[in-house]
Protein backbone atom coordinates (compact mmCIF):
# COMPACT_ATOMS: atom_id res chain seq x y z
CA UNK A 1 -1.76 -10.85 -4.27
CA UNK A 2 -1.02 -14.24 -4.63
CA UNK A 3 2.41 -16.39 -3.24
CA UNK A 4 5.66 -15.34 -4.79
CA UNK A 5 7.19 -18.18 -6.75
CA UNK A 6 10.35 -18.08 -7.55
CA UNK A 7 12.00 -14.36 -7.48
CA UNK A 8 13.11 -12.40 -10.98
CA UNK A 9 15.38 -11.50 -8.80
CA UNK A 10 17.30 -15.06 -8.73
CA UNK A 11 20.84 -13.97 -10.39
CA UNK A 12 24.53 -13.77 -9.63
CA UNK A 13 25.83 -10.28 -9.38
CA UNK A 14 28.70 -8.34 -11.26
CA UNK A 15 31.74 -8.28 -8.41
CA UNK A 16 30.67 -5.20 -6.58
CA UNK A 17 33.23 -2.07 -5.50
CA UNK A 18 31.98 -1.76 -2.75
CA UNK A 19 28.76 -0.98 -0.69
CA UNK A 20 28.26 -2.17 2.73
CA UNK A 21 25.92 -0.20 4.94
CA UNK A 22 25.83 -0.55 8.32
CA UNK A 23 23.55 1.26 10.81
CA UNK A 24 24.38 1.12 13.75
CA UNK A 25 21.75 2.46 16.81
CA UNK A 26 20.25 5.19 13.85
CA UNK A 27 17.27 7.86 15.68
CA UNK A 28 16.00 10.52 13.94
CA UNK A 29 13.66 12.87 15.51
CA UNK A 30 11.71 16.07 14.91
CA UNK A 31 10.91 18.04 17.92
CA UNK A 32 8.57 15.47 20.24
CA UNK A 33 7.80 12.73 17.24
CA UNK A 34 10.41 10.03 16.71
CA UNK A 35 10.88 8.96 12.73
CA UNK A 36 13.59 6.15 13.09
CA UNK A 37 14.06 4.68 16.65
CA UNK A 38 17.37 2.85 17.71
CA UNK A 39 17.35 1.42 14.33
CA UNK A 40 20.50 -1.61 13.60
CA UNK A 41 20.48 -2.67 9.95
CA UNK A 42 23.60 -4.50 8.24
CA UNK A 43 23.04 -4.10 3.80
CA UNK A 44 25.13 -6.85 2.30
CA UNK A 45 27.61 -5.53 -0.44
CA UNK A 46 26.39 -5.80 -3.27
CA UNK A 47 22.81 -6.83 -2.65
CA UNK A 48 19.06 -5.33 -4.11
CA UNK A 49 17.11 -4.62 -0.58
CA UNK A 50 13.67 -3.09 -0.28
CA UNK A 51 12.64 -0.73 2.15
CA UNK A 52 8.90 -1.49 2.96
CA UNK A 53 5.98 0.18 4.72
CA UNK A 54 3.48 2.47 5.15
CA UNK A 55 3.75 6.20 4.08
CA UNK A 56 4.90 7.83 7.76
CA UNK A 57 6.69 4.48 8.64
CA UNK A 58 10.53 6.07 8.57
CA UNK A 59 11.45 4.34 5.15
CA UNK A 60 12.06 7.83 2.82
CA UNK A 61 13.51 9.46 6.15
CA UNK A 62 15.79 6.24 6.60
CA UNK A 63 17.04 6.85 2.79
CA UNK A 64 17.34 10.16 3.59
CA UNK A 65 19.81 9.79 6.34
CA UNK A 66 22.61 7.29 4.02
CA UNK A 67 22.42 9.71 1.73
CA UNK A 68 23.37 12.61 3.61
CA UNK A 69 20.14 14.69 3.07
CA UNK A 70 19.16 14.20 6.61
CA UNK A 71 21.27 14.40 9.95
CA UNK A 72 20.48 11.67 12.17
CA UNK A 73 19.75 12.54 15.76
CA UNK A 74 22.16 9.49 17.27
CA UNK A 75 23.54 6.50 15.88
CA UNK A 76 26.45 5.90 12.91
CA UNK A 77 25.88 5.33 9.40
CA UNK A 78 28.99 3.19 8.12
CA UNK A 79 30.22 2.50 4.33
CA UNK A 80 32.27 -0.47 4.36
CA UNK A 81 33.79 0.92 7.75
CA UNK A 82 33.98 3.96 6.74
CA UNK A 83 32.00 6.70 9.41
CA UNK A 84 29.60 8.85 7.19
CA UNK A 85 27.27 9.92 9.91
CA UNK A 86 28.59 13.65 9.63
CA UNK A 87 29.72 13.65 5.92
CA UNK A 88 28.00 15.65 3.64
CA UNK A 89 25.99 14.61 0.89
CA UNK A 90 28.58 15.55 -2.25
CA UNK A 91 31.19 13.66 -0.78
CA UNK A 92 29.35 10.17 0.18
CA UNK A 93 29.92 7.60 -3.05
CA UNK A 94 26.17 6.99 -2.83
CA UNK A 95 23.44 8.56 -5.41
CA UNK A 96 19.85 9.03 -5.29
CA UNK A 97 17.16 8.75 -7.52
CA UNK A 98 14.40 10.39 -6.36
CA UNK A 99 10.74 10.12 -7.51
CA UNK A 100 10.18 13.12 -9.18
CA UNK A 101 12.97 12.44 -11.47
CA UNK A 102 14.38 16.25 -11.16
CA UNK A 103 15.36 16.57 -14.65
CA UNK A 104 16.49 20.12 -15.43
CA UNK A 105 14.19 21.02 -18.16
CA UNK A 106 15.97 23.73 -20.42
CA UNK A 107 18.84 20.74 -20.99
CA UNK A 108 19.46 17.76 -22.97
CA UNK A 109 19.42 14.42 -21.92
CA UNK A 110 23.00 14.25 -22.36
CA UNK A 111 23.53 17.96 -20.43
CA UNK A 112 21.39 16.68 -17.28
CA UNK A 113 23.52 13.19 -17.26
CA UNK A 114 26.68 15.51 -17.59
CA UNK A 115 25.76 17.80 -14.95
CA UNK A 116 26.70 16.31 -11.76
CA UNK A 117 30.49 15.50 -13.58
CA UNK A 118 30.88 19.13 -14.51
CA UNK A 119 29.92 20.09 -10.41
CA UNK A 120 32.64 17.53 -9.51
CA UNK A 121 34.96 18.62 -11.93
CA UNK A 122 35.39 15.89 -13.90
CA UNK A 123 38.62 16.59 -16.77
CA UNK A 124 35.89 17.50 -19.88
CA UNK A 125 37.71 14.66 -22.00
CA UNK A 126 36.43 12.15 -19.86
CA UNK A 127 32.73 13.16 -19.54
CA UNK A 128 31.52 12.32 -23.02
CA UNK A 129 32.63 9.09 -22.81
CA UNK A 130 30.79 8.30 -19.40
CA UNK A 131 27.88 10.16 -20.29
CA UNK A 132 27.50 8.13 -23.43
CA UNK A 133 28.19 4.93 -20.99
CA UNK A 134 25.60 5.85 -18.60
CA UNK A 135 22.82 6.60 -21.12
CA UNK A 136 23.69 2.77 -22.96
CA UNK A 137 23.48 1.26 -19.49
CA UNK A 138 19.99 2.32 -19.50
CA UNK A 139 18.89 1.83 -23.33
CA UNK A 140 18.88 5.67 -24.07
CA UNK A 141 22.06 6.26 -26.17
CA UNK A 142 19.80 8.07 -29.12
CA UNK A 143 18.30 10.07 -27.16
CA UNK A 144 21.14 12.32 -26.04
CA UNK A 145 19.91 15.38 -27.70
CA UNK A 146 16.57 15.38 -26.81
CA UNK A 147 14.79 17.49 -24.01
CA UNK A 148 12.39 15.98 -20.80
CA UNK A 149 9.53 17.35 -22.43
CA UNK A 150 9.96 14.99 -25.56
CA UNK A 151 10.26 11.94 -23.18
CA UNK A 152 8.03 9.65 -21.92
CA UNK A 153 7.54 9.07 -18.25
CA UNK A 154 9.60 6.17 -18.61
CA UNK A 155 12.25 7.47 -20.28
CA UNK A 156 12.50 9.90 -18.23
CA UNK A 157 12.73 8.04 -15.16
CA UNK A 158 15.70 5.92 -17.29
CA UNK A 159 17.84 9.36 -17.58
CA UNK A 160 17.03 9.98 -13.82
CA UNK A 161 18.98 6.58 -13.36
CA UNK A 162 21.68 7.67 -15.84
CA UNK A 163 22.50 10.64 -14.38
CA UNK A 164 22.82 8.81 -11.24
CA UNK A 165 24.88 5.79 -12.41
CA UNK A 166 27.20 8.28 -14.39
CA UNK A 167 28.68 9.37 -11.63
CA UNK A 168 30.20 5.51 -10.52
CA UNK A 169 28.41 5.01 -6.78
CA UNK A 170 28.90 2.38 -4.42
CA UNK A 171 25.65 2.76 -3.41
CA UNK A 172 22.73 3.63 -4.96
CA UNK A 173 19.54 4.70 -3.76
CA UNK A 174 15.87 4.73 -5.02
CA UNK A 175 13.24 6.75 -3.26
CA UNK A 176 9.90 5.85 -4.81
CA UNK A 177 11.25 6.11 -8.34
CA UNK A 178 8.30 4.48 -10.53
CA UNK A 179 5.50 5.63 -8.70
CA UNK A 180 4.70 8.19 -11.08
CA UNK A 181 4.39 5.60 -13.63
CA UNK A 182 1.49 3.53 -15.42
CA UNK A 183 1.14 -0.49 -14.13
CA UNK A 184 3.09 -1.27 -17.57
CA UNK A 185 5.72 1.04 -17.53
CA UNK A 186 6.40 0.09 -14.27
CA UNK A 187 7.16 -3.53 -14.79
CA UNK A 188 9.30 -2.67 -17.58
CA UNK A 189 10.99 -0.70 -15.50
CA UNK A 190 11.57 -3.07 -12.51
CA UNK A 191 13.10 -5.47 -14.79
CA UNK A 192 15.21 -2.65 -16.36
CA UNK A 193 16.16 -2.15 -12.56
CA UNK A 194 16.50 -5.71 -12.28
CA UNK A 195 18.98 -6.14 -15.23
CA UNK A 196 20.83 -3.04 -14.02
CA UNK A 197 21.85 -4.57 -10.65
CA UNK A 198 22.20 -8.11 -12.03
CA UNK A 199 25.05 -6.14 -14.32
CA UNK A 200 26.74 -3.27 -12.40
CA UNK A 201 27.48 -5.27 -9.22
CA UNK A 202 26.03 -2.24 -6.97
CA UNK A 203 24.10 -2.16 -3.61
CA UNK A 204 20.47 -0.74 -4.43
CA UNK A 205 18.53 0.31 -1.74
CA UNK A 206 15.21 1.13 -2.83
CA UNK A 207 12.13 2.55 -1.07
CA UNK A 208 8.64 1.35 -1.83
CA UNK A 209 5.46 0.81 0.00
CA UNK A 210 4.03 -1.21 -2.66
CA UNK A 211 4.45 -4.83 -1.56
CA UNK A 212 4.37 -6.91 -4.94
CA UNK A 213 7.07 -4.91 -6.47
CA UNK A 214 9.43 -5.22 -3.09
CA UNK A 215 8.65 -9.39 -3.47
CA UNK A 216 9.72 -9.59 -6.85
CA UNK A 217 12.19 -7.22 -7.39
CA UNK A 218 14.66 -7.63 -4.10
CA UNK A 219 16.77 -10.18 -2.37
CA UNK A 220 15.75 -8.33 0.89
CA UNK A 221 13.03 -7.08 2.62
CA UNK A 222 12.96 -4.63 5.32
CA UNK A 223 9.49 -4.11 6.54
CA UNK A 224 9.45 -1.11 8.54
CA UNK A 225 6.69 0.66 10.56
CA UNK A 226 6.69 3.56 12.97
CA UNK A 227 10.26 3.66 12.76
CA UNK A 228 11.24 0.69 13.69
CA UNK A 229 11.93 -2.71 11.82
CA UNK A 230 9.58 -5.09 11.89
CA UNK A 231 11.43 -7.81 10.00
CA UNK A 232 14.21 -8.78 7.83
CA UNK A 233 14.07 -11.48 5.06
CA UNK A 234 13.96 -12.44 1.72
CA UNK A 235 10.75 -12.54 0.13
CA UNK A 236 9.64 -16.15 0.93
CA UNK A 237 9.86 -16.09 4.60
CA UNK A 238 8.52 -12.50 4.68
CA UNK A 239 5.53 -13.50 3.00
CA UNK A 240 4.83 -17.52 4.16
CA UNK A 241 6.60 -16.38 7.97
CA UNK A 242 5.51 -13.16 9.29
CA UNK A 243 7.29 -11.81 12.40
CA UNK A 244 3.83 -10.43 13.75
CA UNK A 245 0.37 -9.54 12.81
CA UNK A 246 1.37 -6.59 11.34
CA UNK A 247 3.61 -8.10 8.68
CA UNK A 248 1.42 -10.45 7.64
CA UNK A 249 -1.66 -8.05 7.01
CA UNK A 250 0.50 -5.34 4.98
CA UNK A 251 2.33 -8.09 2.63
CA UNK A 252 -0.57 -9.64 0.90
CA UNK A 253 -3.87 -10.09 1.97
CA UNK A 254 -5.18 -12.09 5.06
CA UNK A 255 -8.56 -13.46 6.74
CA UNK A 256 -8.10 -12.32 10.75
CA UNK A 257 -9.87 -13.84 13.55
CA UNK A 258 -10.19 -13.32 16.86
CA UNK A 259 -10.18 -16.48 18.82
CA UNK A 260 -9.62 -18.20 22.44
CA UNK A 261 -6.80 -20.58 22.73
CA UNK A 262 -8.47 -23.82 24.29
CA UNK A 263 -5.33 -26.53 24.34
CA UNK A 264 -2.03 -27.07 22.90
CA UNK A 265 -0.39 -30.10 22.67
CA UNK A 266 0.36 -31.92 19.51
CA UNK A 267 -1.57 -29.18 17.82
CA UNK A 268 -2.83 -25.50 18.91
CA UNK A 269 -6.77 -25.31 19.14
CA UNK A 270 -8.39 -22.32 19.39
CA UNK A 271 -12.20 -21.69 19.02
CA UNK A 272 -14.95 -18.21 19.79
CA UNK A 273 -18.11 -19.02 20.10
CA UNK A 274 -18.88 -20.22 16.38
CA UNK A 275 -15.82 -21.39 14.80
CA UNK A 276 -12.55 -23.84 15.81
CA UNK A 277 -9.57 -23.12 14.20
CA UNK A 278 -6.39 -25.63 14.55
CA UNK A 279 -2.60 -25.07 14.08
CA UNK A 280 0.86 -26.21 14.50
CA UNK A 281 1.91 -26.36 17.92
CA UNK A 282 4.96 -24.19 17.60
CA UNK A 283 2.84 -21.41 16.61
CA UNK A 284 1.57 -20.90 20.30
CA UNK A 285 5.26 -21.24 22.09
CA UNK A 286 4.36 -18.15 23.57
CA UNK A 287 0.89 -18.57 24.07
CA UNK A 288 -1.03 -20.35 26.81
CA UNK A 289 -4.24 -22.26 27.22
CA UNK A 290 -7.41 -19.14 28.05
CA UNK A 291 -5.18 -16.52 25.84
CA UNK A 292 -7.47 -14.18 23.47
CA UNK A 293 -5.20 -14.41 20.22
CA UNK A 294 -5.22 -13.68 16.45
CA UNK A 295 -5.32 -16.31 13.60
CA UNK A 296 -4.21 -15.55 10.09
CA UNK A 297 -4.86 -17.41 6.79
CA UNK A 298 -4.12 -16.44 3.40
CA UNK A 299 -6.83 -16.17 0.89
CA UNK A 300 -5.25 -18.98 -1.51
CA UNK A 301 -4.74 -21.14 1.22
CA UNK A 302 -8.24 -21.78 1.63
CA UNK A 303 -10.25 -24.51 -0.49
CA UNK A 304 -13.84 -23.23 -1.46
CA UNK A 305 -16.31 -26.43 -2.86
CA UNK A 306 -20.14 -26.30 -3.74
CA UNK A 307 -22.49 -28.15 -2.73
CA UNK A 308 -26.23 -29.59 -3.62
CA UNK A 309 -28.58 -26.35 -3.50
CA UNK A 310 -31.00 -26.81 -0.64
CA UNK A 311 -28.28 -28.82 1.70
CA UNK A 312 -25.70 -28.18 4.09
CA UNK A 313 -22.41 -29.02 3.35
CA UNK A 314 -21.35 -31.59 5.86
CA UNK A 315 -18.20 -31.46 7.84
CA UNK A 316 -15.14 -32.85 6.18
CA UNK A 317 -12.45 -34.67 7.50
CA UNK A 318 -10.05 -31.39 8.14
CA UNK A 319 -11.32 -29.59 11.30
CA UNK A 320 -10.74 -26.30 10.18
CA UNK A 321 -13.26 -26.15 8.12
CA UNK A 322 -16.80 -24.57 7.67
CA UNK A 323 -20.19 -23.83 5.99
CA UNK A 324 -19.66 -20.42 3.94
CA UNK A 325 -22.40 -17.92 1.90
CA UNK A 326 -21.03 -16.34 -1.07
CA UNK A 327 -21.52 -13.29 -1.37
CA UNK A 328 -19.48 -12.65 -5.01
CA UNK A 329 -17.00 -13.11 -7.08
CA UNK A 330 -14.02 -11.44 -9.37
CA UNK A 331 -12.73 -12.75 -12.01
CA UNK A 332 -8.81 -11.35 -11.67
CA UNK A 333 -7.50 -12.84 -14.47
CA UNK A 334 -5.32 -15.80 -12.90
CA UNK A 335 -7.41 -16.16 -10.05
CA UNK A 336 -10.97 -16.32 -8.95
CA UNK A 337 -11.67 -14.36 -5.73
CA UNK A 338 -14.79 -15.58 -3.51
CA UNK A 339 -16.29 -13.01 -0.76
CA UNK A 340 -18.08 -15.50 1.63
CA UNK A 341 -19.70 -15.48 5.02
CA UNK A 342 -18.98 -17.88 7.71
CA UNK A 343 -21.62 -19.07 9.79
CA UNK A 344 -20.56 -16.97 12.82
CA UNK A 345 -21.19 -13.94 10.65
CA UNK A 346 -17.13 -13.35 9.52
CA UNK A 347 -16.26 -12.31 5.89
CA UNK A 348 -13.22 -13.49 4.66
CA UNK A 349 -11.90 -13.72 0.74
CA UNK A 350 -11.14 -16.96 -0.99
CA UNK A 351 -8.91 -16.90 -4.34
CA UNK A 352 -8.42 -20.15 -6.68
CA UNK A 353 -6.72 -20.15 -9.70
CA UNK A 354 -9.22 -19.36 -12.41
CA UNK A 355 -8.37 -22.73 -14.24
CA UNK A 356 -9.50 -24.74 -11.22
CA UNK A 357 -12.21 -22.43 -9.87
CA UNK A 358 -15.07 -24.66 -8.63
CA UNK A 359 -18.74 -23.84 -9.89
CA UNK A 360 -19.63 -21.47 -7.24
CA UNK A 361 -21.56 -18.49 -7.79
CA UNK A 362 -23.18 -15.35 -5.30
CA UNK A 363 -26.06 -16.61 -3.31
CA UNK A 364 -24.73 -20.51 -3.35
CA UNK A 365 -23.71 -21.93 0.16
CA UNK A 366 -20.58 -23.61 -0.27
CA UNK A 367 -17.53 -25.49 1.79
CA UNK A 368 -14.31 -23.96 2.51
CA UNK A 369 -11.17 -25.85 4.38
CA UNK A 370 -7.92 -25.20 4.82
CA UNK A 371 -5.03 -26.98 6.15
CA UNK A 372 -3.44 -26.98 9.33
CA UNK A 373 -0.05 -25.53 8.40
CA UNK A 374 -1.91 -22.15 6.89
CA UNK A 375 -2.91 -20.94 10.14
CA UNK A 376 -1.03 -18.37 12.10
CA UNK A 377 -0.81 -17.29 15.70
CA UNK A 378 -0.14 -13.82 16.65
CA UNK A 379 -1.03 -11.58 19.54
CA UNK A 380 -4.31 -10.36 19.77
CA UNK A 381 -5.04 -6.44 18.40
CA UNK A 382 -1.17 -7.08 16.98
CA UNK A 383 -1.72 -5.94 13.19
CA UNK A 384 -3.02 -2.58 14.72
C-alpha cells in the first residue's frame, strides 16, 4: 500500500435529513469477554465514516448496536438527540446492508426492494414509485423483473442497497457489504457507494477491515481494536500520524525496530547495537534518554541506490542510513518492492515507483536512506 493522495472521497454532500450519532460511554459484553469497552464516538451528520480493524476488534458488534440488532450492556446510543439505546430495530430510521446481501430468492428485484414498504405499510400507490426510485439510484431500473439468481454478484449487492435506500434512512449502515466480491467489482462498487453518498446527503457508516478501501472511500476513520478506539481521523493523518504502534502497522505496511533511545535534544537518537536511527524531537515527548522504544518507517519512505559490485556503499550525508543485501524484488505494477537485509541482520521492504526504480537486482548490495521526518517513535512491544 502506498500513501493516499488526494481522497475520491473529496465532494460536497446533498443537505442531509438528518443523521447524527452519538455514543455516549457504549459496553457491550458477553458473559466474562468485553466486545466494546466505554466506547464515546460523535458521527457528523451527514458524513461517510469507516469502521476499521481486525476481525474480533468490536467493529460488526459496534454496527450492530446503532442498528438495534444488539442491546448494549451500558452506555446511550443517540440520533440527533434522540435516545435509541432501548428502541427496537423497525422503528430506528437507520438501515443495514449486510454482507450477505439477504435477497429473498423466490422474488423479483422489484418484490425484495418492495418488501420492507409492504411490512411498514406503506399506502400501495406510493410503493411503485419509490421502488422504481430506489432501483435508479443504484443503476438497476431494468432489472425490476428479474430474480437473484440471474444477477451478478454486483448487482446483487446494488439491490441489497436499494432495498435499503427505499425505505428513506437517516442513517445507513454497511456491514462488510463487498467482501464477497472480485477486486474489480469491488472498486466499481466503492465508487457507486461513493456517488451514492456524494448525492443522497446520508450518514454512511460502513464496516471494513480492509484498510485501502476505508482510505479512499471515507472522510473518517475509526480504527478500532479490542473494543476500544484507537484513533479518529481522516485518512491523511491516520495514515502519515499514527496514534500508536498499532495503527501504524495495520494501515499500510511498516519496517519496525527495536532500538535504545541515546539523546534528545534538537533531534531524537536512538541506536541497538548495529544501527542509529534519528528523528524529530517531538516524537520522544514522552520518552527519555535509556528508554527501549519502537521506530517505524514506511516502505516508500525509504531511498534504495546501487552501488559498484565488489564495494561498500559508503555512508551518505543523512545519518539514517545503511548498507542493505537484496534479497528480491516485485514488480507491483506502480511500484517496485525491494526485500533487503540490513547489516545488523533486519529485513525490511523498500517500494519505489516502478518509473524511477534504480538498477538493483537480488544478490546486489545496495544503499538505502531515509529522511528524518519518516521515522516514528512509539512504545516498545506497542503494535502487539
Amino acid at each position: 500500500m502506498t500513501a493516499p493522495t488526494t481522497s475520491t472521497h473529496d465532494h460536497q454532500p446533498a443537505k442531509s435529513a438528518g443523521g447524527r450519532i452519538t455514543l455516549r460511554g457504549l459496553k457491550k459484553s458477553y458473559g466474562e469477554h468485553e466486545a466494546i469497552k466505554q466506547l464515546d464516538l460523535d458521527v457528523r451528520d451527514g458524513e461517510f465514516l469507516a469502521l476499521l480493524g481486525p476481525s474480533g476488534c468490536g467493529k460488526t458488534t459496534l454496527l450492530r448496536m446503532i442498528a438495534g440488532f444488539e442491546a448494549p450492556s451500558g452506555g446511550e446510543i443517540l440520533l440527533d438527540g434522540e435516545d435509541l439505546t432501548t428502541l427496537p430495530a423497525h422503528k430506528r430510521p437507520v438501515n443495514t446492508v449486510f454482507q450477505s446481501y439477504a435477497l429473498f430468492p423466490h422474488m423479483t428485484v422489484a418484490e425484495n426492494v418492495a418488501y420492507g414498504l409492504k411490512r411498514a405499510r406503506v399506502p400501495k400507490k406510493e410503493i411503485g414509485p419509490r421502488v422504481r426510485e430506489a432501483l435508479e439510484m443504484v443503476r438497476m431500473d431494468g432489472f425490476a423483473e428479474r430474480r437473484p439468481d440471474m444477477l451478478s454478484g454486483g448487482q446483487q449487492q446494488r439491490v441489497a442497497l436499494a432495498r435499503a435506500l427505499v425505505n428513506r434512512p437517516r442513517v445507513l449502515l454497511l456491514d462488510e457489504p463487498m467482501s464477497a466480491l472480485d477486486r474489480k467489482l469491488r472498486e466499481e462498487m466503492q465508487l457507486e457507494l461513493i456517488r451514492l453518498h456524494t448525492e443522497l446527503g446520508l450518514t454512511f457508516i460502513f464496516v471494513t477491515h480492509d484498510q485501502e478501501e476505508a482510505l479512499a472511500m471515507s472522510d473518517r476513520i475509526v480504527v478500532l481494536y479490542d473494543g476500544v478506539v484507537q484513533q479518529l481521523g481522516e485518512s491523511e493523518e491516520i495514515y502519515g500520524s499514527p496514534a500508536n504502534a498499532f495503527v501504524a502497522g495495520f494501515i499500510g505496511r511498516q519496517n519496525f525496530y527495536d532500538v535504545r533511545i541515546d539523546a534528545i535534544d534538537d533531534l531524537t537518537r536512538m541506536s541497538n547495537n548495529r544501527i542509529r536511527i534519528e528523528a524529530p524531537a517531538e516524537q520522544a515527548e514522552t520518552f527519555s534518554a535509556g528508554d527501549e522504544v519502537q521506530v517505524a518507517i514506511r516502505p516508500e519512505a525509504i531511498n534504495i541506490t546501487p552501488t559498484s559490485p565488489g564495494t561498500v556503499p559508503a555512508a551518505g550525508p543523512d545519518p539514517n542510513s545503511g548498507a542493505v543485501t537484496v534479497l528480491g524484488e516485485s514488480f507491483l505494477g506502480d511500484v517496485v518492492q525491494y526485500l533487503v537485509q540490513a547489516s545488523d541482520g533486519h529485513e525490511m521492504l523498500v517500494r519505489v515507483s516502478s518509473v524511477d526504480a534504480p538498477d538493483v537486482h537480488e544478490g546486489d548490495v545496495a544503499r538505502i536512506t531515509w529522511p528524518v521526518s519518516a521515522v516514528q517513535v512509539f512504545a516498545a512491544g506497542s503494535e502487539e
